[in-house]
Protein backbone atom coordinates (compact mmCIF):
# COMPACT_ATOMS: atom_id res chain seq x y z
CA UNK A 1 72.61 106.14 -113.02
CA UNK A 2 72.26 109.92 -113.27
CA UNK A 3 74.13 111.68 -110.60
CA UNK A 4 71.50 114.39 -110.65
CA UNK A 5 68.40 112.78 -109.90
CA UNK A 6 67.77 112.12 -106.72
CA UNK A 7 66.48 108.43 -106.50
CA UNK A 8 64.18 108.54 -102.88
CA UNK A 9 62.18 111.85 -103.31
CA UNK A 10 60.66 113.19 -99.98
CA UNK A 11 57.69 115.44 -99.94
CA UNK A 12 58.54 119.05 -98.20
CA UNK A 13 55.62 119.95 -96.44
CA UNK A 14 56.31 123.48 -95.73
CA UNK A 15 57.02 123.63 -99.31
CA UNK A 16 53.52 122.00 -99.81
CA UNK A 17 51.75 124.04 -97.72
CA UNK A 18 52.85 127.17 -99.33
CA UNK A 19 51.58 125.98 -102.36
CA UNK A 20 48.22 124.95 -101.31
CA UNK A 21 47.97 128.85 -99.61
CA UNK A 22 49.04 130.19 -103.02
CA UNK A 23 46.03 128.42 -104.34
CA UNK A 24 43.90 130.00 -101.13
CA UNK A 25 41.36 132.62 -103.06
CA UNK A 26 40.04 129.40 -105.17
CA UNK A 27 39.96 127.11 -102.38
CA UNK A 28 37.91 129.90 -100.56
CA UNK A 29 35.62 130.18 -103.53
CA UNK A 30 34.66 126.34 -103.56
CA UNK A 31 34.55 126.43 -99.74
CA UNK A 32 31.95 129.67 -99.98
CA UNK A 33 29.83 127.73 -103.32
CA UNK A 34 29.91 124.22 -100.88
CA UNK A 35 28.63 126.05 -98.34
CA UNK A 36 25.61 127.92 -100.24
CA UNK A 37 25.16 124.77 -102.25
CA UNK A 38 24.11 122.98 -99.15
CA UNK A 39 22.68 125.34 -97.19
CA UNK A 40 20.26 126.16 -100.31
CA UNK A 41 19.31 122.11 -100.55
CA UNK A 42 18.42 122.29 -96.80
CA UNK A 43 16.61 125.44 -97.25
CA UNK A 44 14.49 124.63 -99.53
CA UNK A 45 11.63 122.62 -98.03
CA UNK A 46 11.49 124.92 -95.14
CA UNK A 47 11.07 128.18 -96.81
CA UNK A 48 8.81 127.30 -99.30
CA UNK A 49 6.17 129.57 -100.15
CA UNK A 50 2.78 128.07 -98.83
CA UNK A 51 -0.36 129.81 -97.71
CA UNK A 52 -1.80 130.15 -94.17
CA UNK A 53 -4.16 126.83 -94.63
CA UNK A 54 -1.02 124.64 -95.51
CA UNK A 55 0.59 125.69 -92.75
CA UNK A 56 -2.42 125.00 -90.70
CA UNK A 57 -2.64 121.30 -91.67
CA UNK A 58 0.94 120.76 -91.61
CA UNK A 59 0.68 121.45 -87.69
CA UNK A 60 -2.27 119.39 -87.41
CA UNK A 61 -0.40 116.84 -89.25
CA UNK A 62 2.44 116.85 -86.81
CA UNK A 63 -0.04 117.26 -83.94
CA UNK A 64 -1.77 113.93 -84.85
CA UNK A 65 1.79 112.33 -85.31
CA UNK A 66 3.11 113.39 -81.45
CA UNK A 67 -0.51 112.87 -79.81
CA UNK A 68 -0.29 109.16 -81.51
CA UNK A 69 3.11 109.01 -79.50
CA UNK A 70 1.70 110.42 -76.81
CA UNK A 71 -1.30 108.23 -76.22
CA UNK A 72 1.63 104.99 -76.92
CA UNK A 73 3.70 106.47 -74.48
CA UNK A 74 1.10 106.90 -71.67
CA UNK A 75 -0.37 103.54 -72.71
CA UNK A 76 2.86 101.91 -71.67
CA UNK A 77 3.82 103.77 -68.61
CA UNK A 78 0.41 102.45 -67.27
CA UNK A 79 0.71 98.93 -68.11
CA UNK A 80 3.65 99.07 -65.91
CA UNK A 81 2.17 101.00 -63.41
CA UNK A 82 -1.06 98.23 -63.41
CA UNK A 83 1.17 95.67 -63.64
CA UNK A 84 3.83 96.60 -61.01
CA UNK A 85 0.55 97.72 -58.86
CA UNK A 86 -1.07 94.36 -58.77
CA UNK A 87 2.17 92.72 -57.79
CA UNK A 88 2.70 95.12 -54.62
CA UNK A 89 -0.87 94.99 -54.00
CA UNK A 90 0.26 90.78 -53.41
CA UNK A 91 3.34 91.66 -51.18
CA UNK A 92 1.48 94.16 -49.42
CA UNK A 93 -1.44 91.61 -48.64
CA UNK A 94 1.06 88.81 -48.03
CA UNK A 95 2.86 91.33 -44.93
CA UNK A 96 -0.34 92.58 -44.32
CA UNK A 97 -1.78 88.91 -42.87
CA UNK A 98 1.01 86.19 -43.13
CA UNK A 99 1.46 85.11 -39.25
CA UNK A 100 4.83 84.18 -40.24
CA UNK A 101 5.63 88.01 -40.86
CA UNK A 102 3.64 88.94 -37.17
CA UNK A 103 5.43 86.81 -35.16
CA UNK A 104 7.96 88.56 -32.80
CA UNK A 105 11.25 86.57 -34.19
CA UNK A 106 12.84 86.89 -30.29
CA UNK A 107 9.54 85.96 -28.44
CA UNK A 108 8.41 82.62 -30.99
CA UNK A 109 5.89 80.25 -29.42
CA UNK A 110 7.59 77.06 -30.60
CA UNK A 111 5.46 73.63 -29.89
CA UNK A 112 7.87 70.44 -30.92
CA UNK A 113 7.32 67.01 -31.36
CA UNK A 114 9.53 64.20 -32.05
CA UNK A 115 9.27 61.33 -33.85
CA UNK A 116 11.93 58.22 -34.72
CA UNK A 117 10.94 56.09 -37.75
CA UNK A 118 12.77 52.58 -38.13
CA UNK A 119 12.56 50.21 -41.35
CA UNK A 120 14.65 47.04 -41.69
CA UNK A 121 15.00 47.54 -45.06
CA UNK A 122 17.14 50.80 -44.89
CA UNK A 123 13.90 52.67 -46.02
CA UNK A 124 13.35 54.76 -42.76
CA UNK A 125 14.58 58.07 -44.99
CA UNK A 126 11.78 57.46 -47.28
CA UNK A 127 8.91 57.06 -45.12
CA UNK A 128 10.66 60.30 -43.13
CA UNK A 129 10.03 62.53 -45.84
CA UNK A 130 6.90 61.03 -47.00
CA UNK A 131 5.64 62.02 -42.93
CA UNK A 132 7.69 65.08 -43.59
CA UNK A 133 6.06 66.25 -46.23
CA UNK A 134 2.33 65.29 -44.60
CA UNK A 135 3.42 67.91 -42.28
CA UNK A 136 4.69 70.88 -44.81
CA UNK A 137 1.52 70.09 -46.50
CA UNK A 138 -0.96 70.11 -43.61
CA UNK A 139 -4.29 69.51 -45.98
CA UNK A 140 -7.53 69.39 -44.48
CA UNK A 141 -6.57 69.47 -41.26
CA UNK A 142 -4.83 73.25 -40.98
CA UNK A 143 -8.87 74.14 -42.67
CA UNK A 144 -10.11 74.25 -39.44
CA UNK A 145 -7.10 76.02 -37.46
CA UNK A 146 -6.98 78.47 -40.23
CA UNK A 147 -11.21 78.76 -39.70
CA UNK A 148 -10.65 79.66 -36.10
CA UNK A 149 -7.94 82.06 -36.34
CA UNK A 150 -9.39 83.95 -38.95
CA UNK A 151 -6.94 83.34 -41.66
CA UNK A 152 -5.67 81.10 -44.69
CA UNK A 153 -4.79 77.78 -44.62
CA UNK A 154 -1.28 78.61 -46.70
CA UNK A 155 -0.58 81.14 -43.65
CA UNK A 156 -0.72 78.11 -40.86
CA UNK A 157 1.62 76.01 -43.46
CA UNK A 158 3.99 79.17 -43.22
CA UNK A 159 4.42 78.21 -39.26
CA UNK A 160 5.52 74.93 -39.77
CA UNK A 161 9.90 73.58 -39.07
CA UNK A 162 10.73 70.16 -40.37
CA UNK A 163 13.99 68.61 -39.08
CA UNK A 164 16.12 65.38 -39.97
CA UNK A 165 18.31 64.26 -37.83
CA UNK A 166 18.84 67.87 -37.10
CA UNK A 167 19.00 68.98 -40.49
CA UNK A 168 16.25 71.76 -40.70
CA UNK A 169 13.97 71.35 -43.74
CA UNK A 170 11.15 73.99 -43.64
CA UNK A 171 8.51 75.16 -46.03
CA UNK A 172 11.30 77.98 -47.28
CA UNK A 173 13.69 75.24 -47.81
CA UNK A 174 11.75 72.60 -48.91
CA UNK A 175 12.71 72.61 -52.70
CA UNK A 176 16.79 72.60 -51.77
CA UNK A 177 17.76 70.89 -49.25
CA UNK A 178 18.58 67.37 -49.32
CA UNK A 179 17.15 64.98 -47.11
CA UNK A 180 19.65 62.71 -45.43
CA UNK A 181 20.21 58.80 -46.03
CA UNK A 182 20.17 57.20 -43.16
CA UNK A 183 21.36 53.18 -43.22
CA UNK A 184 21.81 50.39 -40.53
CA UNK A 185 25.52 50.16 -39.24
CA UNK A 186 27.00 50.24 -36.29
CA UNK A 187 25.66 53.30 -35.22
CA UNK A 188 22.40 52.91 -36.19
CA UNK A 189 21.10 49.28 -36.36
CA UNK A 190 17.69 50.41 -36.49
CA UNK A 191 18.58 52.64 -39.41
CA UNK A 192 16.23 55.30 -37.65
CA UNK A 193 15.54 58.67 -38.55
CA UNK A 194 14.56 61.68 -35.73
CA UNK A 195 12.12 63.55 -37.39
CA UNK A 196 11.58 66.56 -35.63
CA UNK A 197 8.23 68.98 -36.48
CA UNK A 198 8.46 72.67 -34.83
CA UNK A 199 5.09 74.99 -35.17
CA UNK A 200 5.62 78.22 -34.83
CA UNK A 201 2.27 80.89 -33.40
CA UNK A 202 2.20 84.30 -32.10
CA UNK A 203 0.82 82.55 -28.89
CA UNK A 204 0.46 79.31 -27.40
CA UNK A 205 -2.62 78.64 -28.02
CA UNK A 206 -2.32 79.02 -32.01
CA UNK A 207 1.39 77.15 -31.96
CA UNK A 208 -0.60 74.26 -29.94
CA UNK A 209 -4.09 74.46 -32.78
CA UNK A 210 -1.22 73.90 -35.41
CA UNK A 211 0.93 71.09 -34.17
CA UNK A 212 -2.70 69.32 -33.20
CA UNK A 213 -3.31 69.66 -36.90
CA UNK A 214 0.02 68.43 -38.08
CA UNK A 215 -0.13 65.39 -35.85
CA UNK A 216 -3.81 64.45 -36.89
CA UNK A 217 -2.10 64.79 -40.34
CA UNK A 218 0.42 62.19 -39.57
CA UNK A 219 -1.46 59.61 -37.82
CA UNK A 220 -3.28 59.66 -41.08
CA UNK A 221 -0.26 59.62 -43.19
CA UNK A 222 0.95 56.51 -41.29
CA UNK A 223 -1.86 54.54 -41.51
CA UNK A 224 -2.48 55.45 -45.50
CA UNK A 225 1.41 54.82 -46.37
CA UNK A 226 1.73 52.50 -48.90
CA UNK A 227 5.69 52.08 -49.54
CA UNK A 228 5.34 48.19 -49.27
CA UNK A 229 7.74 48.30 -46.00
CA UNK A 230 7.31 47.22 -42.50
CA UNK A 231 8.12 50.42 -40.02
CA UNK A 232 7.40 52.07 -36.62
CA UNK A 233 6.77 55.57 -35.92
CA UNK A 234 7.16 56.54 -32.42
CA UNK A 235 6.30 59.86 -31.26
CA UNK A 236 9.39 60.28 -28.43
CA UNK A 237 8.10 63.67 -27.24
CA UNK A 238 6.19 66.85 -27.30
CA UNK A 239 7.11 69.79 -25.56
CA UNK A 240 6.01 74.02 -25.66
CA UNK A 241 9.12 76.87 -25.73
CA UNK A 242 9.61 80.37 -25.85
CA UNK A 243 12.69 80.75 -28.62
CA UNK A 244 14.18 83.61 -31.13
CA UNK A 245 15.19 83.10 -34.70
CA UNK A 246 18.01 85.23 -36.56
CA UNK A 247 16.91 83.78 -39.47
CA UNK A 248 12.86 84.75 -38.98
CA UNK A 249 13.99 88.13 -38.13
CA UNK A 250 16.19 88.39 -41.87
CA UNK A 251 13.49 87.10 -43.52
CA UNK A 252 11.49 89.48 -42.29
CA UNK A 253 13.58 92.60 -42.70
CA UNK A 254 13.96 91.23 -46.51
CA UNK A 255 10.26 91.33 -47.06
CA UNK A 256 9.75 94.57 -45.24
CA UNK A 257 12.97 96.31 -47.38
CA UNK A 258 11.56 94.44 -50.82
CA UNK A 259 7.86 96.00 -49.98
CA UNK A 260 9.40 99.38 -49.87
CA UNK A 261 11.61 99.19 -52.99
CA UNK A 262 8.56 98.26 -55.02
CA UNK A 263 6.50 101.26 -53.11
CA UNK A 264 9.63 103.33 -54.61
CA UNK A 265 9.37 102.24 -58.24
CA UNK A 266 5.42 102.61 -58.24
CA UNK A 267 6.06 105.96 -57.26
CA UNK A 268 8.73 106.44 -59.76
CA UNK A 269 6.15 105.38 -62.50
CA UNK A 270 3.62 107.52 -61.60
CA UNK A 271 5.79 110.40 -61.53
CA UNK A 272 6.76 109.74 -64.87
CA UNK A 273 3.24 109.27 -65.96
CA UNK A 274 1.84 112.50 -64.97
CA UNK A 275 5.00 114.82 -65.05
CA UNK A 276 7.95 113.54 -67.27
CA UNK A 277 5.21 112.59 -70.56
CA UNK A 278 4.66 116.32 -72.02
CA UNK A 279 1.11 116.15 -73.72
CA UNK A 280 1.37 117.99 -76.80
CA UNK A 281 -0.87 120.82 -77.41
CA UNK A 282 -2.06 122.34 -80.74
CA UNK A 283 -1.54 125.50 -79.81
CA UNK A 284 1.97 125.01 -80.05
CA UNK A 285 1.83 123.80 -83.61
CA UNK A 286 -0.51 126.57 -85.10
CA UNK A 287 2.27 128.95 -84.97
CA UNK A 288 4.88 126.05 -86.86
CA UNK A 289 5.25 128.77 -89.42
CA UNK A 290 7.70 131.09 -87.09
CA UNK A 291 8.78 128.21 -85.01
CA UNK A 292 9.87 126.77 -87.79
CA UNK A 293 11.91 128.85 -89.44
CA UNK A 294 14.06 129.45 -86.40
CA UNK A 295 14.59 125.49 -86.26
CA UNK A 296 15.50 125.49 -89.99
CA UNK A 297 17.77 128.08 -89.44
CA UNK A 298 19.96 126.26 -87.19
CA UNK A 299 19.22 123.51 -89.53
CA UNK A 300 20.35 125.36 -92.52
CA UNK A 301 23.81 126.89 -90.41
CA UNK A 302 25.01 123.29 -89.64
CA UNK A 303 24.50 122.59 -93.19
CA UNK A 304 26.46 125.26 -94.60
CA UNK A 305 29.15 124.78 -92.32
CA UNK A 306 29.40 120.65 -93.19
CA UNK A 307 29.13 121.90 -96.64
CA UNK A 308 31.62 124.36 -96.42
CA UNK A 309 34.18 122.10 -94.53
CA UNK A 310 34.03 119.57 -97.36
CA UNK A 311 34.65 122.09 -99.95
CA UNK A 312 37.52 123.36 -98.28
CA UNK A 313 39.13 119.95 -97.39
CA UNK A 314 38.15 119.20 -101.63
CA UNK A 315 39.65 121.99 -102.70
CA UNK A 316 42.96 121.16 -100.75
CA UNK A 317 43.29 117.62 -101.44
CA UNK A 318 42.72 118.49 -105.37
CA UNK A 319 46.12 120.85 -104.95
CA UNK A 320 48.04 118.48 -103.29
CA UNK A 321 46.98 115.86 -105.01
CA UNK A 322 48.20 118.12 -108.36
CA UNK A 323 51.22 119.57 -106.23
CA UNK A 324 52.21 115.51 -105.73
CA UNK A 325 51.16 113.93 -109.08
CA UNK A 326 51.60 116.86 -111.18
CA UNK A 327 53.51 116.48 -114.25
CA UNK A 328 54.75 120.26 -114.52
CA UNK A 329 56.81 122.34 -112.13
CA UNK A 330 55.14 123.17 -109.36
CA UNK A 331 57.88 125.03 -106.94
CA UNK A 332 61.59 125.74 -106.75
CA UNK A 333 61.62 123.53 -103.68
CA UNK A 334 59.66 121.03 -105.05
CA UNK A 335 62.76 121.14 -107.99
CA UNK A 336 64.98 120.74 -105.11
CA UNK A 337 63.45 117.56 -103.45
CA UNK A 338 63.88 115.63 -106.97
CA UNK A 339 67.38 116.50 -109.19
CA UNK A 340 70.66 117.47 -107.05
CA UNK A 341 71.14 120.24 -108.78
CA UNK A 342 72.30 123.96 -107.11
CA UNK A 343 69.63 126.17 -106.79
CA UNK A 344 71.31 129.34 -108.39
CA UNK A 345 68.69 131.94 -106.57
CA UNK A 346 65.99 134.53 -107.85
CA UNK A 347 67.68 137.56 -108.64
CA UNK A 348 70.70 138.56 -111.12
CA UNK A 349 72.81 139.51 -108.60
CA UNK A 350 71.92 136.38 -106.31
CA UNK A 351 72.45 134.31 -109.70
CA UNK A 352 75.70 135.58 -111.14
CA UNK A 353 77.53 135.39 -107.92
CA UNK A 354 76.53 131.88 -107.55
CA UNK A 355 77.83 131.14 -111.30
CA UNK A 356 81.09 132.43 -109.85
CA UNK A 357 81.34 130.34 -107.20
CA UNK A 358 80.12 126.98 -108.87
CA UNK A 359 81.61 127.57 -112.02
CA UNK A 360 85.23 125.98 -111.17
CA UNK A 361 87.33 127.33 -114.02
CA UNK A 362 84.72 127.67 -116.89
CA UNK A 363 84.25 130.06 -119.37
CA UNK A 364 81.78 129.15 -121.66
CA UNK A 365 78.44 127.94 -120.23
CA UNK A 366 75.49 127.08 -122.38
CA UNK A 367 72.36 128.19 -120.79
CA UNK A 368 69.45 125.07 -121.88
CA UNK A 369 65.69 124.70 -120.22
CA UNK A 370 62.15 125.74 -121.27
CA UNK A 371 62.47 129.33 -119.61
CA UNK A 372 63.40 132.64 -121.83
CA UNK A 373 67.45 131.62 -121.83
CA UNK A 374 68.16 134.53 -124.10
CA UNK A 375 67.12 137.03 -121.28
CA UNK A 376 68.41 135.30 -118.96
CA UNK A 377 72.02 135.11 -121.16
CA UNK A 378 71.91 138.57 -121.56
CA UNK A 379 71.17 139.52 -117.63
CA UNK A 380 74.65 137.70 -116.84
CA UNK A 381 76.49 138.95 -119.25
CA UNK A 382 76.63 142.72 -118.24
CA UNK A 383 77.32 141.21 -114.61
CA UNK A 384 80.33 138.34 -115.70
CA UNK A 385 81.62 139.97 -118.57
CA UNK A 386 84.78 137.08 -118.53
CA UNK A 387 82.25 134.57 -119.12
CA UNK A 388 80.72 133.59 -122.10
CA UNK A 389 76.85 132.74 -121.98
CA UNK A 390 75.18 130.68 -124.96
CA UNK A 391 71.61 130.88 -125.19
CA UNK A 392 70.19 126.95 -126.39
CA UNK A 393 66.76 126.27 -124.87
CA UNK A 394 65.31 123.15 -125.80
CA UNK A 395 68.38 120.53 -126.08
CA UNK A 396 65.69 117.96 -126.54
CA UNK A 397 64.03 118.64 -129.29
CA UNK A 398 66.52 121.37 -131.58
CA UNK A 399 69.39 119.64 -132.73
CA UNK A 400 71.42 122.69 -133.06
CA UNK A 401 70.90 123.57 -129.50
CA UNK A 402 72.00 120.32 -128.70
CA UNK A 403 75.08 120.08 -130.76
CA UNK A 404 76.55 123.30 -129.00
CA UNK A 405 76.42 120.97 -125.70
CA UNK A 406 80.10 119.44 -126.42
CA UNK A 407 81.93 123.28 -126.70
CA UNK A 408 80.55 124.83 -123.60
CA UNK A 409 82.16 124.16 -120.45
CA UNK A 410 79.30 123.98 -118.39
CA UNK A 411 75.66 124.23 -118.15
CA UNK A 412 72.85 126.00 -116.99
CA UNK A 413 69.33 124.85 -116.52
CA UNK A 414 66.80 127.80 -116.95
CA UNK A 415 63.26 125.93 -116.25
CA UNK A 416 59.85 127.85 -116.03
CA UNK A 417 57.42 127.17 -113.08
CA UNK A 418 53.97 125.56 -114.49
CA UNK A 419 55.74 124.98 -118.07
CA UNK A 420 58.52 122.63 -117.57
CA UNK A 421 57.66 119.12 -117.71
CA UNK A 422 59.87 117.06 -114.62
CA UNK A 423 60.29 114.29 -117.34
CA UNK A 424 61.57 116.98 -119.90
CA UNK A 425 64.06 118.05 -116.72
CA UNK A 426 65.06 114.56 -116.14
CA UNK A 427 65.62 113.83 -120.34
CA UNK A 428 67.68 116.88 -120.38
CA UNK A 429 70.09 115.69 -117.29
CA UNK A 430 70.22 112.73 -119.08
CA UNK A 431 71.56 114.46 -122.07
CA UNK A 432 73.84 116.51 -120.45
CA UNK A 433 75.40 113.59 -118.80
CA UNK A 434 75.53 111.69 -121.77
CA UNK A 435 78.02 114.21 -123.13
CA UNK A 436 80.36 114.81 -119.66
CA UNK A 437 79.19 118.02 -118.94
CA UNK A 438 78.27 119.77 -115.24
CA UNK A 439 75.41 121.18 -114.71
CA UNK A 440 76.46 124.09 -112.59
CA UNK A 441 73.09 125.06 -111.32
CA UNK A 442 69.49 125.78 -111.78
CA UNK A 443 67.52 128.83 -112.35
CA UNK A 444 63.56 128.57 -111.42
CA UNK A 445 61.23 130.85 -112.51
């Protein structure tokens, strides 16, 4: 292996950098032509030279265009708005004359009746919620209580409690809860339900109308039922109360709140529809012309500054891609990072004292490389006149230059920066080790 080459080469990057900054008027030049380039390709469909009548039906043009989303935009806030409108309209209508929502929920009129149900057959469950139901349903009985207090027959079913064996079941609970199983044991021979039917009024008189309707509704349920069992209802008792509700009053409060959240979002739509949806005006197109060219302006900046960034970051990658991958000399440090050779310096005076002290003993050093080596030769010789200094040059290619190699003591490598080749530089370390000889330094110019 060559003692001079240096096998892992690092990159310097101060080194690097240097060389991209020598290179800094071109990279400017490509960064300025990027720059115009793209600037011009934005510019040119805005400042094009058009008459006053183009210009005229270009803004009409884009007119039409915004006044199309315009009239879309509207269109759709107003759907919403109808749509969001009818539903409150139903809440509102629904607070407005539900009894359930007027009753005081700490001053309820509460009439309740009783009823067991027995079946042999461990059936009583079934025919409870069959009666159950009856009563959530009311039919054409609640017509007439609904007649005489002025109201809706699906407001009276509101007012109605159903209980198993103390399990409430009501007409907001009807679809989840579970009605119990009740079976014969010890417990319960009869296998007997309690079925217990609250109606709720703002008075007496209208809690009293209601349960009258529910319990016409179940004497008619019992004598229609046809579940193929033998059972008794008895009705155990039927009494009037004053009572309060936590659970009426939440409900309440929840419709109330939900009323005024959709009162806040109809709002919020109409706002929108009537302030936040600019309708465009053609008066602010017919003067596109001068409007315009301020947009494209800023248009055209950004442009030329994306265009100019790329050229500059181009231009640099190009040089360190070449300073990198080059084949030639690039820098004296670059020289550094790849052979392990001794720099010898820049000046005469800088070099010759170097020779001096790397020289060790020899006399006659041969001076080889692809620089001028006979002015460099004659430079050293006025400065160490006990040294002798052969000018060869190329030792790769003149024969003669090469056969001096084995009387010199020691050599010199004079290499030119942008005209030495590294693999020329790396043949002719090759050579000189080949033959035993030191290199005693490098001179880069």
């Amino acid at each position: 292996m060559n003692k001079y080459i240096i096998p892992d080469v690092k990159i310097n990057i101060r080194d690097l950098m240097r060389y991209v900054s020598k290179h800094s008027l071109i990279i400017l030049m490509v960064t300025c032509l990027m720059g115009g380039v793209f600037a011009g390709y934005k510019a040119a469909p805005n400042f094009r030279s058009s008459g006053e009548t183009e210009v005229q039906a270009d803004a009409q043009s884009l007119y039409d265009r915004d006044m199309g989303y315009y009239d879309l935009d509207v269109s759709a806030v107003n759907d919403n708005f109808a749509r969001m409108q009818t539903f409150f309209e139903g809440e509102r209508n629904y607070v407005n004359n539900s009894i359930f929502m007027q009753i005081d929920p700490y001053a309820i009129c509460d009439t309740i009746v009783q009823y067991e149900i027995s079946a042999d057959d461990d059936s009583s469950y079934a025919v409870a919620s069959y009666l159950g139901n009856t009563a959530l349903a009311g039919g054409e009985s609640f017509d007439g209580v609904a007649a005489s207090f002025n109201t809706d027959s699906s407001y009276i079913k509101e007012l109605i409690r159903v209980t198993y064996n103390s399990d409430p079941y009501s007409a907001q609970t009807a679809y989840t809860t579970e009605i119990p199983l009740c079976q014969v044991n010890d417990s319960n021979p009869k296998g007997s339900v309690i079925l217990t039917i609250e109606a709720y009024g703002t008075s007496r008189e209208m809690s009293e109308a209601v349960m009258d309707a529910v319990e016409t509704s179940i004497d008619k349920a019992v004598s229609e039922y046809a579940g193929g069992t033998d059972f008794t209802v008895s009705r155990l008792s039927r009494v009037y109360q004053v009572t309060a509700s936590d659970y009426i009053s939440n409900l309440q409060f929840e419709t109330y709140d939900r009323l005024e959240k959709l009162g806040d979002i109809l709002n919020s739509l109409k706002k929108q529809a009537t302030q936040e949806i600019v309708k465009p005006a053609l008066s602010d197109y017919t003067s596109v012309k001068s409007d315009s060219s301020k947009v494209a302006t800023s248009a055209i900046v950004k442009f030329a500054l994306t265009g100019a960034f790329l050229g500059f970051v181009i231009s640099s990658c190009v040089f360190v891609l070449i300073y990198t991958m080059s084949g030639k000399l690039i820098t004296a440090d670059r020289f550094k990072t790849m052979y392990a050779v001794n720099d010898l310096g820049s000046t005469d005076d800088m070099i010759a004292a170097n020779i001096r002290n790397y020289a060790s003993g020899a006399r006659k050093i041969l001076i080889a490389g692809r620089a001028d080596a006979n002015a460099l030769a004659s430079s050293l010789k006025g400065k160490l006149t006990d040294m002798e200094f052969i000018p060869a040059g190329d030792i790769i290619g003149n024969a003669d230059a090469r056969a001096k190699l084995t009387d010199c003591d020691g050599v010199i490598l004079a290499e030119a920066i942008g005209q030495s080749r590294y693999e020329d530089i790396t043949e002719e370390l090759g050579i000189i080790s080949a033959v035993d000889k030191d290199v005693i330094g490098a001179v880069i110019r």
